[in-house]
ModelCIF file with pLDDT and N, C-alpha, C, O atoms, coordinates in Angstrom:
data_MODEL
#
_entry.id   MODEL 
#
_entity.id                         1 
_entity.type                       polymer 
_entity.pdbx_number_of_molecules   1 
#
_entity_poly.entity_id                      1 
_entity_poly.type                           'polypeptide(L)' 
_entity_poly.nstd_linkage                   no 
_entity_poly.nstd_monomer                   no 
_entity_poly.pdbx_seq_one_letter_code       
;(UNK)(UNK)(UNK)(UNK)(UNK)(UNK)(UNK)(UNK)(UNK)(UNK)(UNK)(UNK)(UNK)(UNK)(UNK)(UNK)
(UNK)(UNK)(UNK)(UNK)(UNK)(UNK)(UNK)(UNK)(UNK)(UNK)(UNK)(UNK)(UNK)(UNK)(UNK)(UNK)
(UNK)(UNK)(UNK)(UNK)(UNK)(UNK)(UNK)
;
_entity_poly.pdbx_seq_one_letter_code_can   XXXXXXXXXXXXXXXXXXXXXXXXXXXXXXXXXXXXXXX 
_entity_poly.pdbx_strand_id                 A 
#
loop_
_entity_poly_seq.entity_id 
_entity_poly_seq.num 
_entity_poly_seq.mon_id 
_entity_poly_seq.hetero 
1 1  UNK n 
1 2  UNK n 
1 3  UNK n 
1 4  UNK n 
1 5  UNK n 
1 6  UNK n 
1 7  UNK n 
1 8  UNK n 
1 9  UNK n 
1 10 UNK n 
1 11 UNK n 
1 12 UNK n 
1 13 UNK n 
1 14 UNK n 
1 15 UNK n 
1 16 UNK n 
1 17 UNK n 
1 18 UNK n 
1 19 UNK n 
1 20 UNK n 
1 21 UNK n 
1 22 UNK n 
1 23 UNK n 
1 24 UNK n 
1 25 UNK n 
1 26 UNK n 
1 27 UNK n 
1 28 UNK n 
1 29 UNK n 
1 30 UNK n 
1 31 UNK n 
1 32 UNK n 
1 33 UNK n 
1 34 UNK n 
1 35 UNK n 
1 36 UNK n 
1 37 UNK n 
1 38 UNK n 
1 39 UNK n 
#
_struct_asym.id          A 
_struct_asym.entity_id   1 
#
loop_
_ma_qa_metric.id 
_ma_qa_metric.mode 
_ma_qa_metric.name 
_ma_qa_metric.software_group_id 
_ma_qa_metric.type 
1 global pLDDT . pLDDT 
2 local  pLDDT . pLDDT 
#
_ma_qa_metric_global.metric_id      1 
_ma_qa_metric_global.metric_value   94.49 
_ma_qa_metric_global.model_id       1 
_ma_qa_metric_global.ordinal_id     1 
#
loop_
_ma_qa_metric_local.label_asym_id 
_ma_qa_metric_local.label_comp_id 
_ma_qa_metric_local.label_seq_id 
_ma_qa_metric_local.metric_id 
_ma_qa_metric_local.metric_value 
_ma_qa_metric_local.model_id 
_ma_qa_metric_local.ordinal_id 
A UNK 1  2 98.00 1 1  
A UNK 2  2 97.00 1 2  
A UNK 3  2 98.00 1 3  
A UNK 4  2 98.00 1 4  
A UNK 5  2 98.00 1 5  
A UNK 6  2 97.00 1 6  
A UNK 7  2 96.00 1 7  
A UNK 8  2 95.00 1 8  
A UNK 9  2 95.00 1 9  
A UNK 10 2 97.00 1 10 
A UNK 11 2 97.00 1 11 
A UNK 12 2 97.00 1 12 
A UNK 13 2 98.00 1 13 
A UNK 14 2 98.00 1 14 
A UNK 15 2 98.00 1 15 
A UNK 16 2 98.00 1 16 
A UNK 17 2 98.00 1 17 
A UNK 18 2 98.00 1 18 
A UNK 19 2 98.00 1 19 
A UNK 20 2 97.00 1 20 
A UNK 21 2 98.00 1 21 
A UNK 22 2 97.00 1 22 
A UNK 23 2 97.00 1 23 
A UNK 24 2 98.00 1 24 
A UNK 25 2 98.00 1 25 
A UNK 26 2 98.00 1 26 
A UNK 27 2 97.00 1 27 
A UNK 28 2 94.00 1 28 
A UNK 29 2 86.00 1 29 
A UNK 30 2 80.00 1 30 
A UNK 31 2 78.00 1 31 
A UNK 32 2 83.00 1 32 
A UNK 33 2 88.00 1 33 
A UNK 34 2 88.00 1 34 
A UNK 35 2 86.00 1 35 
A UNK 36 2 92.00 1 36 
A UNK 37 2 93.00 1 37 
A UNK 38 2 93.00 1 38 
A UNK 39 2 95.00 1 39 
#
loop_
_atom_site.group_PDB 
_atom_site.id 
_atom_site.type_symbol 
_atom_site.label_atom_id 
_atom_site.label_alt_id 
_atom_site.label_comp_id 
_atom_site.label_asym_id 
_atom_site.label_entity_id 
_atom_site.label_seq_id 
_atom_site.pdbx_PDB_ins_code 
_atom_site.Cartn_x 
_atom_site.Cartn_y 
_atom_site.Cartn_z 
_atom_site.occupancy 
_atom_site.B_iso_or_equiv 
_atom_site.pdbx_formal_charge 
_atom_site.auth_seq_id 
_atom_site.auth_comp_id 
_atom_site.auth_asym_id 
_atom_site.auth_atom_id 
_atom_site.pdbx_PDB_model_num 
ATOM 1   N N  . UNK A 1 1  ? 0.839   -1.189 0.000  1.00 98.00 ? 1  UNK A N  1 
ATOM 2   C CA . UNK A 1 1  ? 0.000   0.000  0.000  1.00 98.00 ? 1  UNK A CA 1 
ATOM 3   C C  . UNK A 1 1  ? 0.881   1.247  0.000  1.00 98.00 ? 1  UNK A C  1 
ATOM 4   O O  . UNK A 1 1  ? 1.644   1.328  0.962  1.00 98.00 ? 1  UNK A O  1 
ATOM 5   N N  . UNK A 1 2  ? 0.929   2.457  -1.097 1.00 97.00 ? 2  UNK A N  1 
ATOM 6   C CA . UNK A 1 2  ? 1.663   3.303  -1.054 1.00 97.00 ? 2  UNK A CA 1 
ATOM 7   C C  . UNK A 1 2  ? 1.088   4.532  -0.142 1.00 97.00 ? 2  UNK A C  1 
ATOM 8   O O  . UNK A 1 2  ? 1.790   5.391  0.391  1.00 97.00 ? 2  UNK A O  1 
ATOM 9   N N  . UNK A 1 3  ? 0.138   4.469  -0.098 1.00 98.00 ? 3  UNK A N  1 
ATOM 10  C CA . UNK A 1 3  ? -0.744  5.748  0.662  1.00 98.00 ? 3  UNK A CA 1 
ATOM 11  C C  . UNK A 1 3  ? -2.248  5.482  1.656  1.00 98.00 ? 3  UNK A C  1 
ATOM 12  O O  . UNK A 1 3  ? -2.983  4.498  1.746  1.00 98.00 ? 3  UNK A O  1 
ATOM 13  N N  . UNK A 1 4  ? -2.277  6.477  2.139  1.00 98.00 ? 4  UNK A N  1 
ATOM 14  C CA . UNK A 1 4  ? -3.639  6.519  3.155  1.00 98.00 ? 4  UNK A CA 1 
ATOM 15  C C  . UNK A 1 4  ? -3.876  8.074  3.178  1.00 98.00 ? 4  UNK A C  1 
ATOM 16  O O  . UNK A 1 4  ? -3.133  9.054  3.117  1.00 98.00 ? 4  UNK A O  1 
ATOM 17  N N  . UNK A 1 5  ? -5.462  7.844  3.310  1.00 98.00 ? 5  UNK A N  1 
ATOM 18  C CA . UNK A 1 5  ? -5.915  8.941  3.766  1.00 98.00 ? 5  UNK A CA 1 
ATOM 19  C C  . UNK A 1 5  ? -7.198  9.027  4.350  1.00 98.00 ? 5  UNK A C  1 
ATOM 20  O O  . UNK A 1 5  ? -8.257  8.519  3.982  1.00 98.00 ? 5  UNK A O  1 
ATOM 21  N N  . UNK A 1 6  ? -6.929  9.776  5.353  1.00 97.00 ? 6  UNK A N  1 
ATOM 22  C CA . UNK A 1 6  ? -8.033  10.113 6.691  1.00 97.00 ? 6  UNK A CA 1 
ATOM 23  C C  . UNK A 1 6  ? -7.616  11.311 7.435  1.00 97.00 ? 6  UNK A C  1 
ATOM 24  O O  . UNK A 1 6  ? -6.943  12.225 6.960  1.00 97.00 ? 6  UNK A O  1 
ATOM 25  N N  . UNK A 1 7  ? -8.174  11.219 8.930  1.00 96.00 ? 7  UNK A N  1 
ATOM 26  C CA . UNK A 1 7  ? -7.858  12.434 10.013 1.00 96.00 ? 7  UNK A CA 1 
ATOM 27  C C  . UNK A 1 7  ? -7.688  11.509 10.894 1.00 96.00 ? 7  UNK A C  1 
ATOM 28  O O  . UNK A 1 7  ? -7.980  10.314 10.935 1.00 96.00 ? 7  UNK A O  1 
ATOM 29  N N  . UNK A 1 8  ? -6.955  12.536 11.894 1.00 95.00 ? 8  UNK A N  1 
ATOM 30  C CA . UNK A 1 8  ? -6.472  12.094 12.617 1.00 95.00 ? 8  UNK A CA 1 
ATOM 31  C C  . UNK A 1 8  ? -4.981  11.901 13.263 1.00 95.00 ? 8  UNK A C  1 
ATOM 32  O O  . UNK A 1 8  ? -4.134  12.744 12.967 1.00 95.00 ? 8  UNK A O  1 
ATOM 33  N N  . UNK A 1 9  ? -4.566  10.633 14.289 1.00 95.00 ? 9  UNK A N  1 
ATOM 34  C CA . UNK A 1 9  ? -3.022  10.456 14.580 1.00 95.00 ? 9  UNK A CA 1 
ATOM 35  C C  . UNK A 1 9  ? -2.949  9.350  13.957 1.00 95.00 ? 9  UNK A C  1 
ATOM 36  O O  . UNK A 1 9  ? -3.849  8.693  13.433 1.00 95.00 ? 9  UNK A O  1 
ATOM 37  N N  . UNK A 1 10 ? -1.624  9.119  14.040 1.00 97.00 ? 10 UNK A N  1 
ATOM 38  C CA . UNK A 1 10 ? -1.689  7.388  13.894 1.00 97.00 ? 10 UNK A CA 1 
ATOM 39  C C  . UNK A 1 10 ? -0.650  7.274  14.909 1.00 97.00 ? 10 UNK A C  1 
ATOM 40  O O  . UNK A 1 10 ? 0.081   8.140  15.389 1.00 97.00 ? 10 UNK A O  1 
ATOM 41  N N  . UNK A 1 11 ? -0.760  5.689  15.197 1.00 97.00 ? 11 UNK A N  1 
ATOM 42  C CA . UNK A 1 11 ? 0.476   5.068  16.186 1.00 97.00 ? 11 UNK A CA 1 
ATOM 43  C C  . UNK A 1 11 ? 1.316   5.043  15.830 1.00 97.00 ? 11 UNK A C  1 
ATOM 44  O O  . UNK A 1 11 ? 1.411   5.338  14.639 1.00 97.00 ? 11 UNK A O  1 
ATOM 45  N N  . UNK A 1 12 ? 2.741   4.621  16.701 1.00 97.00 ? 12 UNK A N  1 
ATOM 46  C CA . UNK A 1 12 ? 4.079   4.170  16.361 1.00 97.00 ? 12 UNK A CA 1 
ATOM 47  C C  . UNK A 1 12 ? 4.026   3.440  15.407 1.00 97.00 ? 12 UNK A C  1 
ATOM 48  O O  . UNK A 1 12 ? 4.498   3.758  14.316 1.00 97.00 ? 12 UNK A O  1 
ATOM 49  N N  . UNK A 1 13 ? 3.297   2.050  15.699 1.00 98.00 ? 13 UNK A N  1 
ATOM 50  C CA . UNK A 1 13 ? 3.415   1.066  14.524 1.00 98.00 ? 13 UNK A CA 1 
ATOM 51  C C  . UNK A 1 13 ? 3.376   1.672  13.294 1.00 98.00 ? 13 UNK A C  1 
ATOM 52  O O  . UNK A 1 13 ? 4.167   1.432  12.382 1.00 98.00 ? 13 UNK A O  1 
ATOM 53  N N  . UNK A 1 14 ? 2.590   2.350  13.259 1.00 98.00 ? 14 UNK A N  1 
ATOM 54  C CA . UNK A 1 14 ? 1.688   2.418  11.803 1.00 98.00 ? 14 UNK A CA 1 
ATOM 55  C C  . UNK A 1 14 ? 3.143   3.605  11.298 1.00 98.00 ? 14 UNK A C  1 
ATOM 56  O O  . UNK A 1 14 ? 3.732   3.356  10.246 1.00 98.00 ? 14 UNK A O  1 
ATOM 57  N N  . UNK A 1 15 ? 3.412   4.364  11.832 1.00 98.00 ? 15 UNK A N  1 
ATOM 58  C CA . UNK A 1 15 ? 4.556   5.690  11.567 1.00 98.00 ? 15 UNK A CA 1 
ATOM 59  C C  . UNK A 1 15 ? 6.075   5.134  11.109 1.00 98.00 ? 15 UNK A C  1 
ATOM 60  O O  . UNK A 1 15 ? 6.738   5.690  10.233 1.00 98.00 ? 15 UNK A O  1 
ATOM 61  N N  . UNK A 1 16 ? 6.566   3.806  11.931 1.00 98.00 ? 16 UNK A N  1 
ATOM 62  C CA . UNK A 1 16 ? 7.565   2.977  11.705 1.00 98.00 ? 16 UNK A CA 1 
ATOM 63  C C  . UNK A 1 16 ? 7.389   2.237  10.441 1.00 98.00 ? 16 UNK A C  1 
ATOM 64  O O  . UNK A 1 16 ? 8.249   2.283  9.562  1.00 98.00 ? 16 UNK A O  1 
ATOM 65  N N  . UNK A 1 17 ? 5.875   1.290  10.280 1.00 98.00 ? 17 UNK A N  1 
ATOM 66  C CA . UNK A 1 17 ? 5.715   0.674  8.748  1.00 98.00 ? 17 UNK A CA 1 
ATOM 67  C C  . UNK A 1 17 ? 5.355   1.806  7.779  1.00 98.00 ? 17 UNK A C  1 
ATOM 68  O O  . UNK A 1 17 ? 5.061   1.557  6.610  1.00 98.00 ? 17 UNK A O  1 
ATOM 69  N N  . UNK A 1 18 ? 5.373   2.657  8.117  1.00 98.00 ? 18 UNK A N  1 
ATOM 70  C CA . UNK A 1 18 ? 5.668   3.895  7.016  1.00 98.00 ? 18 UNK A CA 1 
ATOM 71  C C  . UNK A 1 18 ? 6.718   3.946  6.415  1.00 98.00 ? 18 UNK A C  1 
ATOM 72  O O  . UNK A 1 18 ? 6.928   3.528  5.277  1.00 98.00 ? 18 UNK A O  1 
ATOM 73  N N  . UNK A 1 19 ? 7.598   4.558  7.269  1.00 98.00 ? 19 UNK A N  1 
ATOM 74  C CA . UNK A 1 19 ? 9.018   4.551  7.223  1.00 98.00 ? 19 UNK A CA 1 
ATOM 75  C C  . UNK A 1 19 ? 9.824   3.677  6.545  1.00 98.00 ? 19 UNK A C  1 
ATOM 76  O O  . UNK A 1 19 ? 10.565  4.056  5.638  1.00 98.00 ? 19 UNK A O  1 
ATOM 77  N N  . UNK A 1 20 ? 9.721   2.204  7.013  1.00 97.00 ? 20 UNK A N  1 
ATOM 78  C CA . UNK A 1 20 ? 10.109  1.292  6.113  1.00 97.00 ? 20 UNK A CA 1 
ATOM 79  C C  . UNK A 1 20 ? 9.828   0.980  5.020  1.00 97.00 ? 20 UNK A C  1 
ATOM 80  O O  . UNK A 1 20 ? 10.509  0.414  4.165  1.00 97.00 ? 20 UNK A O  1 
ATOM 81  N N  . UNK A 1 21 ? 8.449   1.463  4.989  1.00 98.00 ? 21 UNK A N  1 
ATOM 82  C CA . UNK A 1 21 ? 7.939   1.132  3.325  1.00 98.00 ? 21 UNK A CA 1 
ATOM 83  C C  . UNK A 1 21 ? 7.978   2.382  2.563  1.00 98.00 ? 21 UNK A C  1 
ATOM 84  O O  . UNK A 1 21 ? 7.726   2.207  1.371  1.00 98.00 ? 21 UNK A O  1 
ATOM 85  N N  . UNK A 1 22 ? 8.197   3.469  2.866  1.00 97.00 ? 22 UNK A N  1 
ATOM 86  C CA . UNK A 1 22 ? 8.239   4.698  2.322  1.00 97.00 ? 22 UNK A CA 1 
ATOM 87  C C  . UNK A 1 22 ? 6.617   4.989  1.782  1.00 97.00 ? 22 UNK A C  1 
ATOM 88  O O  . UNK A 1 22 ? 6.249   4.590  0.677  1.00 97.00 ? 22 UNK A O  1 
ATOM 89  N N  . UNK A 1 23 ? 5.918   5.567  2.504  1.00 97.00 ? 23 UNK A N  1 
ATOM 90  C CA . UNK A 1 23 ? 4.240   5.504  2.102  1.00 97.00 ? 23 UNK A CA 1 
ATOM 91  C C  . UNK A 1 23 ? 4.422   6.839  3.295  1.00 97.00 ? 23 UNK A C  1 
ATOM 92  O O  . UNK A 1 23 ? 5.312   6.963  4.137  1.00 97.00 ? 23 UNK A O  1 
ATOM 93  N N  . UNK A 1 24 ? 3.241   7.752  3.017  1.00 98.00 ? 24 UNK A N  1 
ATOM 94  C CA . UNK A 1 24 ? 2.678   9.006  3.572  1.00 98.00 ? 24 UNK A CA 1 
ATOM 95  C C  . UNK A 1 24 ? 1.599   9.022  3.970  1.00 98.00 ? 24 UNK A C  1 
ATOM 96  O O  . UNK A 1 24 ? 1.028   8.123  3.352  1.00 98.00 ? 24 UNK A O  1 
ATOM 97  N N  . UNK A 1 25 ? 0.701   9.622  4.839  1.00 98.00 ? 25 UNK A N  1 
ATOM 98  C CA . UNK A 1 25 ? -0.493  9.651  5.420  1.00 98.00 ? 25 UNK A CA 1 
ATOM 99  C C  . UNK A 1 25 ? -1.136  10.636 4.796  1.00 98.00 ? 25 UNK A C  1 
ATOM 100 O O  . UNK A 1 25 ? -0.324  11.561 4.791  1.00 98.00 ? 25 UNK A O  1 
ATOM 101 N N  . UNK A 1 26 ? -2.231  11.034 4.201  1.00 98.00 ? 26 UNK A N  1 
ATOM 102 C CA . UNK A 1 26 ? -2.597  12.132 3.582  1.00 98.00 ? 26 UNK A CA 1 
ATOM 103 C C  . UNK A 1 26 ? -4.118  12.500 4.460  1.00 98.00 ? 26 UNK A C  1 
ATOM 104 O O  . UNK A 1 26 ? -5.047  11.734 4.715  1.00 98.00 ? 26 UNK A O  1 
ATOM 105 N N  . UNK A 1 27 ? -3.972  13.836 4.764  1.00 97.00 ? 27 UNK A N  1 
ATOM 106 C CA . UNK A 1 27 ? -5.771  14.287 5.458  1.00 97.00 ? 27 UNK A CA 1 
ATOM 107 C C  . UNK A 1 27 ? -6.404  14.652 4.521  1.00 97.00 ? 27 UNK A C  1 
ATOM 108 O O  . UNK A 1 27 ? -5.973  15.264 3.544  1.00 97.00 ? 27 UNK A O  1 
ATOM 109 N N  . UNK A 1 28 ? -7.353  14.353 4.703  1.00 94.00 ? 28 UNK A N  1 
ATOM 110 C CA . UNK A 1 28 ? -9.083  15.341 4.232  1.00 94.00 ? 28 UNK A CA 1 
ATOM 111 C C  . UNK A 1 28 ? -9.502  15.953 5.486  1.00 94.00 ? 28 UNK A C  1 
ATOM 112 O O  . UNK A 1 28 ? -9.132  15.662 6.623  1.00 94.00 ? 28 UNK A O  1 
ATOM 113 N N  . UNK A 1 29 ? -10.435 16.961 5.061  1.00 86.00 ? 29 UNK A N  1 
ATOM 114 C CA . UNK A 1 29 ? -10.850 17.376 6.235  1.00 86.00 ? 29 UNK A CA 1 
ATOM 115 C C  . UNK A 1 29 ? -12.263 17.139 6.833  1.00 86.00 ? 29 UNK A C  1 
ATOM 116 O O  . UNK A 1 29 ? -13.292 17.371 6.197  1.00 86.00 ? 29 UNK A O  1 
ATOM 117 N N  . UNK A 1 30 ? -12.244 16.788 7.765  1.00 80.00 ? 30 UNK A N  1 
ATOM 118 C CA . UNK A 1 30 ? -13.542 16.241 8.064  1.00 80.00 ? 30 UNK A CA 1 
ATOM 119 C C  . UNK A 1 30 ? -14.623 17.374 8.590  1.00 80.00 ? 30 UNK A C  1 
ATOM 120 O O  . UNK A 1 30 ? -14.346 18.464 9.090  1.00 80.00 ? 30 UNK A O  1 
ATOM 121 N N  . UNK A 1 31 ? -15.965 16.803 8.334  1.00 78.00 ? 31 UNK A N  1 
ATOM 122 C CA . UNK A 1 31 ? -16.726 17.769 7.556  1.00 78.00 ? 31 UNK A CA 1 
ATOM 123 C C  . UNK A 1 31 ? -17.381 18.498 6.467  1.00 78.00 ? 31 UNK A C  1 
ATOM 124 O O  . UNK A 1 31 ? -18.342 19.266 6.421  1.00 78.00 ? 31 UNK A O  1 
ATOM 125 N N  . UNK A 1 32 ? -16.574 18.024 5.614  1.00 83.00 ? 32 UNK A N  1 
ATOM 126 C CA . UNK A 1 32 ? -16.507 18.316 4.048  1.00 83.00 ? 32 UNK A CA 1 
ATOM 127 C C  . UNK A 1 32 ? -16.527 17.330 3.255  1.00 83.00 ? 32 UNK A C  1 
ATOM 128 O O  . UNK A 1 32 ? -15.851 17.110 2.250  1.00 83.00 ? 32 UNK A O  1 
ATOM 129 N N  . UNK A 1 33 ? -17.503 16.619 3.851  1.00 88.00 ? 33 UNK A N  1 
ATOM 130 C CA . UNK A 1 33 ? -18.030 15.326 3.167  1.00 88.00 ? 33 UNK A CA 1 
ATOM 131 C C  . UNK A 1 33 ? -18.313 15.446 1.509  1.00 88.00 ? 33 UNK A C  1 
ATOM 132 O O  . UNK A 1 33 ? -17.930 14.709 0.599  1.00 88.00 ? 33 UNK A O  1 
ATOM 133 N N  . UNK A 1 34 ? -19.234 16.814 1.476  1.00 88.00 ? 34 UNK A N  1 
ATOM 134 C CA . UNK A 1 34 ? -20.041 17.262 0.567  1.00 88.00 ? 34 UNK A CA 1 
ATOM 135 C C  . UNK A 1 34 ? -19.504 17.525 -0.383 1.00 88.00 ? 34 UNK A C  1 
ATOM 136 O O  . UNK A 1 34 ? -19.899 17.047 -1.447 1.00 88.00 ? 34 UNK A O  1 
ATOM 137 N N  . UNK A 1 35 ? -18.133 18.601 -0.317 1.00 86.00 ? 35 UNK A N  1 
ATOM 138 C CA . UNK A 1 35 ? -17.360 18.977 -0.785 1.00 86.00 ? 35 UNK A CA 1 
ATOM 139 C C  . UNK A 1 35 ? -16.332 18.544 -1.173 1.00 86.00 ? 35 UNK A C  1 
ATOM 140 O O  . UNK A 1 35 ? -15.822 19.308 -1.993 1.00 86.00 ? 35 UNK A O  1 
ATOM 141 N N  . UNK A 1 36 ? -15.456 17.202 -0.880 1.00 92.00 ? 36 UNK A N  1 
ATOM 142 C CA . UNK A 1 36 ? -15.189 16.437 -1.038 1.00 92.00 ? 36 UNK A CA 1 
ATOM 143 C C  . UNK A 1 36 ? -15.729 15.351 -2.327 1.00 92.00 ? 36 UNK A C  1 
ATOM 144 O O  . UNK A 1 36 ? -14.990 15.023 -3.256 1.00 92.00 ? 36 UNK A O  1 
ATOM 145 N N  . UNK A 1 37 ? -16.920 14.957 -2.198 1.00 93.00 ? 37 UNK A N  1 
ATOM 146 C CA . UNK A 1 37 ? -17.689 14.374 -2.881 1.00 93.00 ? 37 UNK A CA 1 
ATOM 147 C C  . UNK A 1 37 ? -17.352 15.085 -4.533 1.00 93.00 ? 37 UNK A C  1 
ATOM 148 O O  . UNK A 1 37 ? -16.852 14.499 -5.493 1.00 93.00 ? 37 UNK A O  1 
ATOM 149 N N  . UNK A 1 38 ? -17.744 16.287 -4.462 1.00 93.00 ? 38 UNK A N  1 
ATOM 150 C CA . UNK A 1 38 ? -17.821 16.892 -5.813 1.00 93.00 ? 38 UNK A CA 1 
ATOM 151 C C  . UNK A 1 38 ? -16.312 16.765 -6.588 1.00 93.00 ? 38 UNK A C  1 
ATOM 152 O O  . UNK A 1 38 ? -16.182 17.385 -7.644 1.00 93.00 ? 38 UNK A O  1 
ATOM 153 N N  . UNK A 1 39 ? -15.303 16.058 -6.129 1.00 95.00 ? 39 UNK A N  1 
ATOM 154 C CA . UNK A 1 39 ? -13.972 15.650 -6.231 1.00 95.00 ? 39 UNK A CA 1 
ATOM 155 C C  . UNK A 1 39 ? -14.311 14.306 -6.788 1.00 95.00 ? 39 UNK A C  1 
ATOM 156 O O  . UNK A 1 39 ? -13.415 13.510 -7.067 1.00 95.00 ? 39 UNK A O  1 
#
């Protein structure tokens, strides 16, 4: 998996199998369901 996206933290784990796999966390903003959508 090269990417994710949500809100929020994430754990160690998840920040370390980042790292090793070279992958980024990406936000949306929550709330903007709607607006979002039209994307």
């Amino acid at each position: 998996l090269g990417c994710m996206i949500g809100k929020g933290a994430r754990n160690d784990a998840v920040v370390e199998a980042m790292k090793r796999n070279c992958v980024v966390y990406l936000g949306a903003i929550g709330g903007a369901g709607a607006l979002i959508a039209e994307s």
